[in-house]
C-alpha atoms as a PDB file:
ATOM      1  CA  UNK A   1     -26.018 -66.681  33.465  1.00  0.00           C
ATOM      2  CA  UNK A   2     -28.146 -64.712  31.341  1.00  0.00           C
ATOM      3  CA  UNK A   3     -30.780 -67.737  30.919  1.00  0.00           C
ATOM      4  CA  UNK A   4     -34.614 -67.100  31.783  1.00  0.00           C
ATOM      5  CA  UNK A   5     -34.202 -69.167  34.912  1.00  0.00           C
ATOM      6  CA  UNK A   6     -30.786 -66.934  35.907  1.00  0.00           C
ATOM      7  CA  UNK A   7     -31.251 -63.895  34.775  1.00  0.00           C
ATOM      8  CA  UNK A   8     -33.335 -62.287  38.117  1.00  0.00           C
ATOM      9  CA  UNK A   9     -30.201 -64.197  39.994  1.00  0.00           C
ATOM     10  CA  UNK A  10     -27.663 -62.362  37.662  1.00  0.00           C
ATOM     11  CA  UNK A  11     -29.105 -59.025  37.868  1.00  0.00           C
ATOM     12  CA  UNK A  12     -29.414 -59.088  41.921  1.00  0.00           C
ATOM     13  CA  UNK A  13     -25.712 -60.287  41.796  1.00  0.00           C
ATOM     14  CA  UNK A  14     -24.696 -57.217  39.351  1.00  0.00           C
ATOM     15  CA  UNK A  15     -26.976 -54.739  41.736  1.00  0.00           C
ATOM     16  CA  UNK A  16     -25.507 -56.311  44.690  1.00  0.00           C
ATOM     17  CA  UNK A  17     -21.979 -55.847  43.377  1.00  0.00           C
ATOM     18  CA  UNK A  18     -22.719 -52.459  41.888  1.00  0.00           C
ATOM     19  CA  UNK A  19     -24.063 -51.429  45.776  1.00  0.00           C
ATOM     20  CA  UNK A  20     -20.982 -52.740  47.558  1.00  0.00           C
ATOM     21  CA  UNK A  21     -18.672 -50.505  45.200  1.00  0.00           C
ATOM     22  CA  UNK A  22     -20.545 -47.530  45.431  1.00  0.00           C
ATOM     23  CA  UNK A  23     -20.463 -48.073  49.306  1.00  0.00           C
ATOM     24  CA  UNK A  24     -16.505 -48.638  49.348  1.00  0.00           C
ATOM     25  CA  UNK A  25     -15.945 -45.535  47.046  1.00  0.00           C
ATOM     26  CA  UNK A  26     -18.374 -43.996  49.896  1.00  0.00           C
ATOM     27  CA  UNK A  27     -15.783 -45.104  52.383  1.00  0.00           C
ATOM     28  CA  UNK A  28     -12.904 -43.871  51.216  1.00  0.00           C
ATOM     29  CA  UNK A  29     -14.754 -40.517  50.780  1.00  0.00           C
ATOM     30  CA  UNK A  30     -14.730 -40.496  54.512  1.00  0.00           C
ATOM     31  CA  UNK A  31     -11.350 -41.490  54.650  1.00  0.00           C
ATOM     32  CA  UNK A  32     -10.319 -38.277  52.622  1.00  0.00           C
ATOM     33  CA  UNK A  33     -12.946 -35.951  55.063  1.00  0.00           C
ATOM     34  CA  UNK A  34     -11.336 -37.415  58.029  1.00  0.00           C
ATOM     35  CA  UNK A  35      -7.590 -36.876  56.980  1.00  0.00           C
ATOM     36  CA  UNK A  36      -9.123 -33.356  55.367  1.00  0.00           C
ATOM     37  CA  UNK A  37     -10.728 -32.900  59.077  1.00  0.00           C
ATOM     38  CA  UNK A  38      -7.266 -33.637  60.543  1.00  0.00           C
ATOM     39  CA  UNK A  39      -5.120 -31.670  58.393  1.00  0.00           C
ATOM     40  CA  UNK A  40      -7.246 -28.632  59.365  1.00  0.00           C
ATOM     41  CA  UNK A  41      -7.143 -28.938  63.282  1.00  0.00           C
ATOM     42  CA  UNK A  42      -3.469 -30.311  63.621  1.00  0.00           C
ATOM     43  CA  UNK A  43      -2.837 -27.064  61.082  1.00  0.00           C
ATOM     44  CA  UNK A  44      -4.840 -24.116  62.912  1.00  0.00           C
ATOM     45  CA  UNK A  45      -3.272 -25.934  66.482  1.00  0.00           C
ATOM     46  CA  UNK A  46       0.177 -24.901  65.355  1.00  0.00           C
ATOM     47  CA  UNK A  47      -0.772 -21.224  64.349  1.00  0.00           C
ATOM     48  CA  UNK A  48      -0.132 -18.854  66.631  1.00  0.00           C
ATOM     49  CA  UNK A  49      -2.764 -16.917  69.271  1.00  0.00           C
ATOM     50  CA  UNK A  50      -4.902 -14.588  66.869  1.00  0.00           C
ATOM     51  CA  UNK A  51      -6.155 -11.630  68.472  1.00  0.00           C
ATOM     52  CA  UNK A  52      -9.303 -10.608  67.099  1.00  0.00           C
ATOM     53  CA  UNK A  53      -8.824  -6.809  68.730  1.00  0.00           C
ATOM     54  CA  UNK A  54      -5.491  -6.216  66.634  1.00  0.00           C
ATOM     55  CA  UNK A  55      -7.019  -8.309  63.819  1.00  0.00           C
ATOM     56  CA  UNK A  56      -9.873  -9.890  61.957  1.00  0.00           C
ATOM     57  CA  UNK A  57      -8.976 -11.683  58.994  1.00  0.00           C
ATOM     58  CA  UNK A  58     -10.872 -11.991  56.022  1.00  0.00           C
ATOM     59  CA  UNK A  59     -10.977 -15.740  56.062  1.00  0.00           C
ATOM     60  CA  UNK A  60     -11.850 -16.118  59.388  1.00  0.00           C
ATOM     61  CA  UNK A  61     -14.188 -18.809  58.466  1.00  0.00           C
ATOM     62  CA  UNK A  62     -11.434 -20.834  57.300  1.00  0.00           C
ATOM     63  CA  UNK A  63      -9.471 -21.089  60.732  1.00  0.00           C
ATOM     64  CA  UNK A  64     -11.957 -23.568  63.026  1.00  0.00           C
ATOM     65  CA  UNK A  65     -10.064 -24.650  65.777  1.00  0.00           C
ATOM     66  CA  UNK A  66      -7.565 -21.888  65.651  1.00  0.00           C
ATOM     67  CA  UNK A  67      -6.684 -20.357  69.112  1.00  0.00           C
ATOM     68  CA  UNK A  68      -8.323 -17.361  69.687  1.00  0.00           C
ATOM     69  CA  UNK A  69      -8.320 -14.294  72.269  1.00  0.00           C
ATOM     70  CA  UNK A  70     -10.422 -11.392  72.146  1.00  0.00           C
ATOM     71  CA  UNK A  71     -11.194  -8.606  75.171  1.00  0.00           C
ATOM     72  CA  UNK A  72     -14.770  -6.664  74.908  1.00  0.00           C
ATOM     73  CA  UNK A  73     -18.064  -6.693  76.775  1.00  0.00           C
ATOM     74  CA  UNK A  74     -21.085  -8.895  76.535  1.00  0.00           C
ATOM     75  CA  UNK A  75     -24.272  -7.733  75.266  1.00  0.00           C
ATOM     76  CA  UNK A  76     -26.484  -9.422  77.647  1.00  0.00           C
ATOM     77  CA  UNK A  77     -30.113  -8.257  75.493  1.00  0.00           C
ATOM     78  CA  UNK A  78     -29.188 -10.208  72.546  1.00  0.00           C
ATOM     79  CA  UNK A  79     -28.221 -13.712  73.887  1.00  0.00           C
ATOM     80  CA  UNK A  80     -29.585 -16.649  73.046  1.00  0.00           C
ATOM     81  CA  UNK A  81     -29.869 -19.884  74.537  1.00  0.00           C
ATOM     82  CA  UNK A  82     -29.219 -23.341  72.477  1.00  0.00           C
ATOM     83  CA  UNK A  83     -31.389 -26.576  73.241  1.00  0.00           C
ATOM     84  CA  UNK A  84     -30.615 -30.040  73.598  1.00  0.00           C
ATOM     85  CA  UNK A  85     -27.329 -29.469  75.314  1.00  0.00           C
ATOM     86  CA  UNK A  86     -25.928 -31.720  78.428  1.00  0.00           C
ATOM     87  CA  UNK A  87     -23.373 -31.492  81.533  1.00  0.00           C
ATOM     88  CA  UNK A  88     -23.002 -35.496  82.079  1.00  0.00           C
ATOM     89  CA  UNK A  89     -26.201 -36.208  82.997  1.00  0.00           C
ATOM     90  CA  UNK A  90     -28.244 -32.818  83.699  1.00  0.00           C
ATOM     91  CA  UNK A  91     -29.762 -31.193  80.562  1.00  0.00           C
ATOM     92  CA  UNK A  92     -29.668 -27.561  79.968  1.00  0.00           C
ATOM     93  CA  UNK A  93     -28.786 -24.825  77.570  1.00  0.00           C
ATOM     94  CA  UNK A  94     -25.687 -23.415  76.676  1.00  0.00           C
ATOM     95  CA  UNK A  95     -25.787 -19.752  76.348  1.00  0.00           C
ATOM     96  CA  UNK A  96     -25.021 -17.853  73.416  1.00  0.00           C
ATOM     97  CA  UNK A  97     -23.920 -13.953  73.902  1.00  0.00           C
ATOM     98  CA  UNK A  98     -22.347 -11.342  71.551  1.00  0.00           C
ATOM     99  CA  UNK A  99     -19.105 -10.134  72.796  1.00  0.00           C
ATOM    100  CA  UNK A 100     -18.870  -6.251  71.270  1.00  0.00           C
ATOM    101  CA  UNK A 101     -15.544  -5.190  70.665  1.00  0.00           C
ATOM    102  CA  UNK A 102     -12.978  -2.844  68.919  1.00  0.00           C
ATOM    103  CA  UNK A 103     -13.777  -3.841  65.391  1.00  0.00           C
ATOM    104  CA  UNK A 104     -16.814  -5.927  65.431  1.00  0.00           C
ATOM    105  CA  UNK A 105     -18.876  -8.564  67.418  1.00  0.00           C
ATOM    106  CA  UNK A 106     -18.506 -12.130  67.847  1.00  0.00           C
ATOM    107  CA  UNK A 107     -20.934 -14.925  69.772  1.00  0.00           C
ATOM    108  CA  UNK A 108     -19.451 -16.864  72.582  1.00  0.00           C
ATOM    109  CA  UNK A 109     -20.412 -19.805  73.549  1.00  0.00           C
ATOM    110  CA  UNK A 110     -20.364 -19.377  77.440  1.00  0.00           C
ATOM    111  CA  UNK A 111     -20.848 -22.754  78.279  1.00  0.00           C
ATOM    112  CA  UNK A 112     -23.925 -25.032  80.150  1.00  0.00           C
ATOM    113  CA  UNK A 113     -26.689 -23.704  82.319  1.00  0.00           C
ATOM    114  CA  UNK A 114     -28.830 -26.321  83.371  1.00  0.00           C
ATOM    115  CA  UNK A 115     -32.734 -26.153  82.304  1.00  0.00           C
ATOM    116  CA  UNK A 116     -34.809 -26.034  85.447  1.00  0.00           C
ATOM    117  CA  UNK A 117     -35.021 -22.358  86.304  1.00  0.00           C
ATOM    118  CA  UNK A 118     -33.930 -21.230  83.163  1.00  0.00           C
ATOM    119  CA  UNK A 119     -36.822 -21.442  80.615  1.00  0.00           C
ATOM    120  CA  UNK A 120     -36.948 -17.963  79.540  1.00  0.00           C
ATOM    121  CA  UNK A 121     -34.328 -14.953  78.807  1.00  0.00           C
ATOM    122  CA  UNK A 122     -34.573 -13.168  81.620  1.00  0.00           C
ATOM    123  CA  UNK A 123     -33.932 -16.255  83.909  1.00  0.00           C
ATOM    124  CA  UNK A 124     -30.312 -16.039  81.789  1.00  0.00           C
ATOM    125  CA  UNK A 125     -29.877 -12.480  83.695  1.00  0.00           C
ATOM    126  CA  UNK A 126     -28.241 -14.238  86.503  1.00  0.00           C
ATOM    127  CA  UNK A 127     -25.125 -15.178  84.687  1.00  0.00           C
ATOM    128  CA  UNK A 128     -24.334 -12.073  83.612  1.00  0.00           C
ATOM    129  CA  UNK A 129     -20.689 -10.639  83.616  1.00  0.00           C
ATOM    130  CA  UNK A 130     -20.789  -6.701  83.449  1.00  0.00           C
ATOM    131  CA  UNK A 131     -17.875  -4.981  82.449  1.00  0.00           C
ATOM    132  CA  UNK A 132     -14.972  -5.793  80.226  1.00  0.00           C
ATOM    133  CA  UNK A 133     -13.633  -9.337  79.562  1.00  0.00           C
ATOM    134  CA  UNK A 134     -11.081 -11.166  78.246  1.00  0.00           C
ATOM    135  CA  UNK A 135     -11.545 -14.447  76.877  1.00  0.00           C
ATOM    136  CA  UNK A 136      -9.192 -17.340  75.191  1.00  0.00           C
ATOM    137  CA  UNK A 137     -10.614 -20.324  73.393  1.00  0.00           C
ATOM    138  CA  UNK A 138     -11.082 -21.600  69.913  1.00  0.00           C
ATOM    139  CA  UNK A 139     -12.225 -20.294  66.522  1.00  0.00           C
ATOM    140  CA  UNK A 140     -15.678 -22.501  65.584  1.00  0.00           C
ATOM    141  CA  UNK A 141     -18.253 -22.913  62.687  1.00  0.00           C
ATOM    142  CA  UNK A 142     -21.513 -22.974  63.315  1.00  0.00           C
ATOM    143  CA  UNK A 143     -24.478 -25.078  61.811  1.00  0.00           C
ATOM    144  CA  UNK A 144     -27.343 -23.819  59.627  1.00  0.00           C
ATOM    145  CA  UNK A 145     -28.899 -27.364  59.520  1.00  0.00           C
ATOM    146  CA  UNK A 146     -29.479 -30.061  62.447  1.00  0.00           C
ATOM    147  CA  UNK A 147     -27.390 -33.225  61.515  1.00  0.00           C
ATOM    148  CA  UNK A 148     -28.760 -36.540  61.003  1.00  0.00           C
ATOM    149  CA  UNK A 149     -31.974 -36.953  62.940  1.00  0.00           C
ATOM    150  CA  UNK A 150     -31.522 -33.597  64.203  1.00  0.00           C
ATOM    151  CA  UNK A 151     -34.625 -30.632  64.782  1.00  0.00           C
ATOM    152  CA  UNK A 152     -34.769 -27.761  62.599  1.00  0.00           C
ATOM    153  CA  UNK A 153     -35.094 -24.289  63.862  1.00  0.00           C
ATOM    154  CA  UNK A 154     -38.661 -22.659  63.046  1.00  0.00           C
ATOM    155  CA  UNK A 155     -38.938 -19.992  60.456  1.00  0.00           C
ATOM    156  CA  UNK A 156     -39.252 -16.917  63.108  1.00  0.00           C
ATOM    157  CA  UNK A 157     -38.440 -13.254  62.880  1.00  0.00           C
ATOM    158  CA  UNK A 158     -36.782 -14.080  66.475  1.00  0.00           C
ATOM    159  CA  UNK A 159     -35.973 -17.056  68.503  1.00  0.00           C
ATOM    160  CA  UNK A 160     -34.633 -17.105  71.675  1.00  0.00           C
ATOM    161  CA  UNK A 161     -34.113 -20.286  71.825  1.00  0.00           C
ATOM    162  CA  UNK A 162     -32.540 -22.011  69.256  1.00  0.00           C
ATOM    163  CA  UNK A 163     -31.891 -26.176  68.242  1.00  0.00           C
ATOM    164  CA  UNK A 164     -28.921 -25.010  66.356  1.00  0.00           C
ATOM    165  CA  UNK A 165     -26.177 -22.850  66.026  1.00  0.00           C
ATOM    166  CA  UNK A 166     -26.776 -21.046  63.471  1.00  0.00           C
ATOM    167  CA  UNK A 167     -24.637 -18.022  63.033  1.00  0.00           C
ATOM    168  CA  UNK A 168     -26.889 -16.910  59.768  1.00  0.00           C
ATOM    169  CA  UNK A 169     -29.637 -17.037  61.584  1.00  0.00           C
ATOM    170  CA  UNK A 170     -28.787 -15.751  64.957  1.00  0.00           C
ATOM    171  CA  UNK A 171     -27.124 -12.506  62.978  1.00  0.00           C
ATOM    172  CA  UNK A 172     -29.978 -11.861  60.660  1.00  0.00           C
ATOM    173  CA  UNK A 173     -31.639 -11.013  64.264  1.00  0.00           C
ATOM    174  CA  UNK A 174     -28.992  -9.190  65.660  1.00  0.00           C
ATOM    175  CA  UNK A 175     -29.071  -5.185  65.771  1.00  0.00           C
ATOM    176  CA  UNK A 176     -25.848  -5.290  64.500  1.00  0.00           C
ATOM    177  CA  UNK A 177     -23.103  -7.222  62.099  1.00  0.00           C
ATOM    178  CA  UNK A 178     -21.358  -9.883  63.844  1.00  0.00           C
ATOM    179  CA  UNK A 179     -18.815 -12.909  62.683  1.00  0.00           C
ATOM    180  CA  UNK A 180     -19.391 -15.535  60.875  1.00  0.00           C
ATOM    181  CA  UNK A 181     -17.820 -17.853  63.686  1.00  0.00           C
ATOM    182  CA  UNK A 182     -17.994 -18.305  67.395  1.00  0.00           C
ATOM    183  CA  UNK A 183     -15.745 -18.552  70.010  1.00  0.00           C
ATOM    184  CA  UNK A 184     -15.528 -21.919  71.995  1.00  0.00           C
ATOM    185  CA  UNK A 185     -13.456 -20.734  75.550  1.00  0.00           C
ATOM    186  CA  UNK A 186     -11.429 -23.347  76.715  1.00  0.00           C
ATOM    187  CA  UNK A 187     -12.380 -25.006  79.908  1.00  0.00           C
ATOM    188  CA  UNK A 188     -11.585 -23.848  83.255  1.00  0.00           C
ATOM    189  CA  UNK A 189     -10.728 -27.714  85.465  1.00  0.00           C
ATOM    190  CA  UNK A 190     -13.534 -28.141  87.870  1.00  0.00           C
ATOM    191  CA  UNK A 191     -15.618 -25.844  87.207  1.00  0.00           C
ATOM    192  CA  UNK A 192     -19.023 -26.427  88.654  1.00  0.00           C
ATOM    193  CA  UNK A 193     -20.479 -22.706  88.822  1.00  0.00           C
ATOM    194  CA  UNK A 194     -22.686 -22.299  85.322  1.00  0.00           C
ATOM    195  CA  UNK A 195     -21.960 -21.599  82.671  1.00  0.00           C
ATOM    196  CA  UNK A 196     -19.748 -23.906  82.187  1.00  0.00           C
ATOM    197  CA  UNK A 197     -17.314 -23.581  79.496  1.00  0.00           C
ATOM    198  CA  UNK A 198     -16.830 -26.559  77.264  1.00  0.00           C
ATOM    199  CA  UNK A 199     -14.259 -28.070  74.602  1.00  0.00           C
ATOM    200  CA  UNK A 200     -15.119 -30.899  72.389  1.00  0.00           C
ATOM    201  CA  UNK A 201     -12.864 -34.092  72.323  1.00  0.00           C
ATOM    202  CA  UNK A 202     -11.372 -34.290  68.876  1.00  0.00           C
ATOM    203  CA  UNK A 203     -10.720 -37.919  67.781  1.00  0.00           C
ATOM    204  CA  UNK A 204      -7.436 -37.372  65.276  1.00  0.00           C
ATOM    205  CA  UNK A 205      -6.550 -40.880  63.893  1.00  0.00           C
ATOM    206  CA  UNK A 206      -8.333 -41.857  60.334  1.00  0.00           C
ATOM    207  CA  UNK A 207     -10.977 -43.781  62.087  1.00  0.00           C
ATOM    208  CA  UNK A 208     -11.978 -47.340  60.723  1.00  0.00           C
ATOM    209  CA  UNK A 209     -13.339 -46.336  57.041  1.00  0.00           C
ATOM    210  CA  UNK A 210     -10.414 -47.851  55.297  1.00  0.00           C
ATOM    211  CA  UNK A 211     -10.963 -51.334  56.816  1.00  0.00           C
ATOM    212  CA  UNK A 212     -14.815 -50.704  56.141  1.00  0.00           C
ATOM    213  CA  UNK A 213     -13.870 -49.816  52.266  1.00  0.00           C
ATOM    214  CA  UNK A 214     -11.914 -52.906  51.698  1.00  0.00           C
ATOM    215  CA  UNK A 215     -14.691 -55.476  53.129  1.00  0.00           C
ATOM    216  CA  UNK A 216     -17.051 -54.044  50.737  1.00  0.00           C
ATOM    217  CA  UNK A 217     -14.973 -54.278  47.509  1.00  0.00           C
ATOM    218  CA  UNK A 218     -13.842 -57.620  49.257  1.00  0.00           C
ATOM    219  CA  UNK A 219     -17.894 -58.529  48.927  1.00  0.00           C
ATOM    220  CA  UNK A 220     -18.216 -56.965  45.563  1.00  0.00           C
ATOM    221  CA  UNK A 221     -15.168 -59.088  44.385  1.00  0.00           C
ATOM    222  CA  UNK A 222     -16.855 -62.505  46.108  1.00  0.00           C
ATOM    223  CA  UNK A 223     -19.898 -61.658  44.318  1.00  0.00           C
ATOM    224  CA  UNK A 224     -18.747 -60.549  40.908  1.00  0.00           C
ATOM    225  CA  UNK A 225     -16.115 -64.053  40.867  1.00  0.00           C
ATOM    226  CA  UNK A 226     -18.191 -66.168  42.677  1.00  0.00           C
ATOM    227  CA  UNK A 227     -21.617 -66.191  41.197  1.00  0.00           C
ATOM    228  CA  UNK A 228     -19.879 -67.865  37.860  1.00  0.00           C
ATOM    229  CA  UNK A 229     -18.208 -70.406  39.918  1.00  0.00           C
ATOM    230  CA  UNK A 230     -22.062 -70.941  41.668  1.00  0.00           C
ATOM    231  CA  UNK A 231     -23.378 -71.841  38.372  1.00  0.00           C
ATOM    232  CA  UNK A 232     -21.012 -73.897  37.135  1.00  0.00           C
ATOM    233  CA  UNK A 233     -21.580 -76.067  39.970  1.00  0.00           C
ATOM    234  CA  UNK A 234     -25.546 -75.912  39.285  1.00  0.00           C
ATOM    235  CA  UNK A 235     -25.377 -77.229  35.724  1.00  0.00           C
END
């Protein structure tokens, strides 16, 4: 095994083994941030309605998907609009607007507007809602850097447009505090007049990783047993 004529042999087949380990152990990592993942929706699902005008909890940021209601006015000067997004097949924006009220400020995600006709802020104007609203949706996170393959957001005093949803961002150019989470409102059935609101399907079930984990200590084991039994049958 360990022969001059072996040993390159031997040490792919301990680097090969060593690989499909390190990718099971990787698998079962996602296996534990999927069940984590679940845990935390199926958990914030059950709570009750929070009402962010009788109360704002400290740990907000630890209650994604919670169901959330909140009544207060848009502030139509500081939206934003967020790229890349997608009603079927049309591509568009989704706007972005503080909603001030009693106690704070929070972004809502309004929903899809599609992109021709609505490259700059004040082509936004036209969705407007004046006065006082009440909306009901879902507690989200936001995201201060673009996933896999994903576009970064320039480093800009202001952006109107933005690739991602960052909450850091966005607030650090806001004229005032606001959450560290957004509001998601749920969907209104066939809705056609933008913005559209939007909910994301969440997959709850633990996904194929545990399968995935035991082919590749399966091929670790085949390698690490085998390769004896390969020489033995060279000699």
């Amino acid at each position: 095994m360990f022969s001059r004529a072996w040993l390159l042999a031997t040490v792919l087949v301990f680097a090969g083994t060593a690989f499909c380990i390190r990718m099971g152990i990787w698998q079962l990592d996602r296996l534990e941030q999927r069940r984590a993942f679940n845990a935390q929706v199926n958990t914030m699902r059950a709570a009750k309605l929070l009402d962010l005008n009788q109360n704002v909890p400290a740990d907000i940021s630890t209650m994604e998907w919670r169901a959330v209601t909140v009544t207060g006015e848009y502030d139509f000067e500081n939206q934003i609009a967020l790229r890349n997004q997608f009603n079927g097949d049309q591509y568009g924006y989704h706007l972005i607007t503080p909603l001030r009220f009693t106690g704070g400020a929070v972004l809502v995600d309004r929903g899809f507007i599609p992109a021709d006709g609505n490259t700059a802020p004040n082509d936004w104007r036209k969705y407007d809602e004046a006065g006082q609203i009440t909306l009901t949706g879902q507690i989200r996170l936001g995201q201060e850097k673009p996933t896999f393959g994903g576009v970064a957001d320039p480093d800009a005093d202001h952006l109107d447009a933005w690739n991602n949803l960052n909450i850091v961002g966005i607030a650090a150019q806001s004229p005032y505090p606001i959450l560290n989470v957004y509001v998601q409102p749920n969907e209104i059935e066939n809705d056609t007049v933008p913005p559209i609101a939007f909910q994301p399907e969440v997959e709850l079930t633990e996904g194929p990783h545990f399968g995935y984990a035991l082919q590749w200590f399966s091929f670790a084991t085949i390698l690490f047993l085998g390769y004896p039994f390969y020489l033995r049958k060279q000699q």
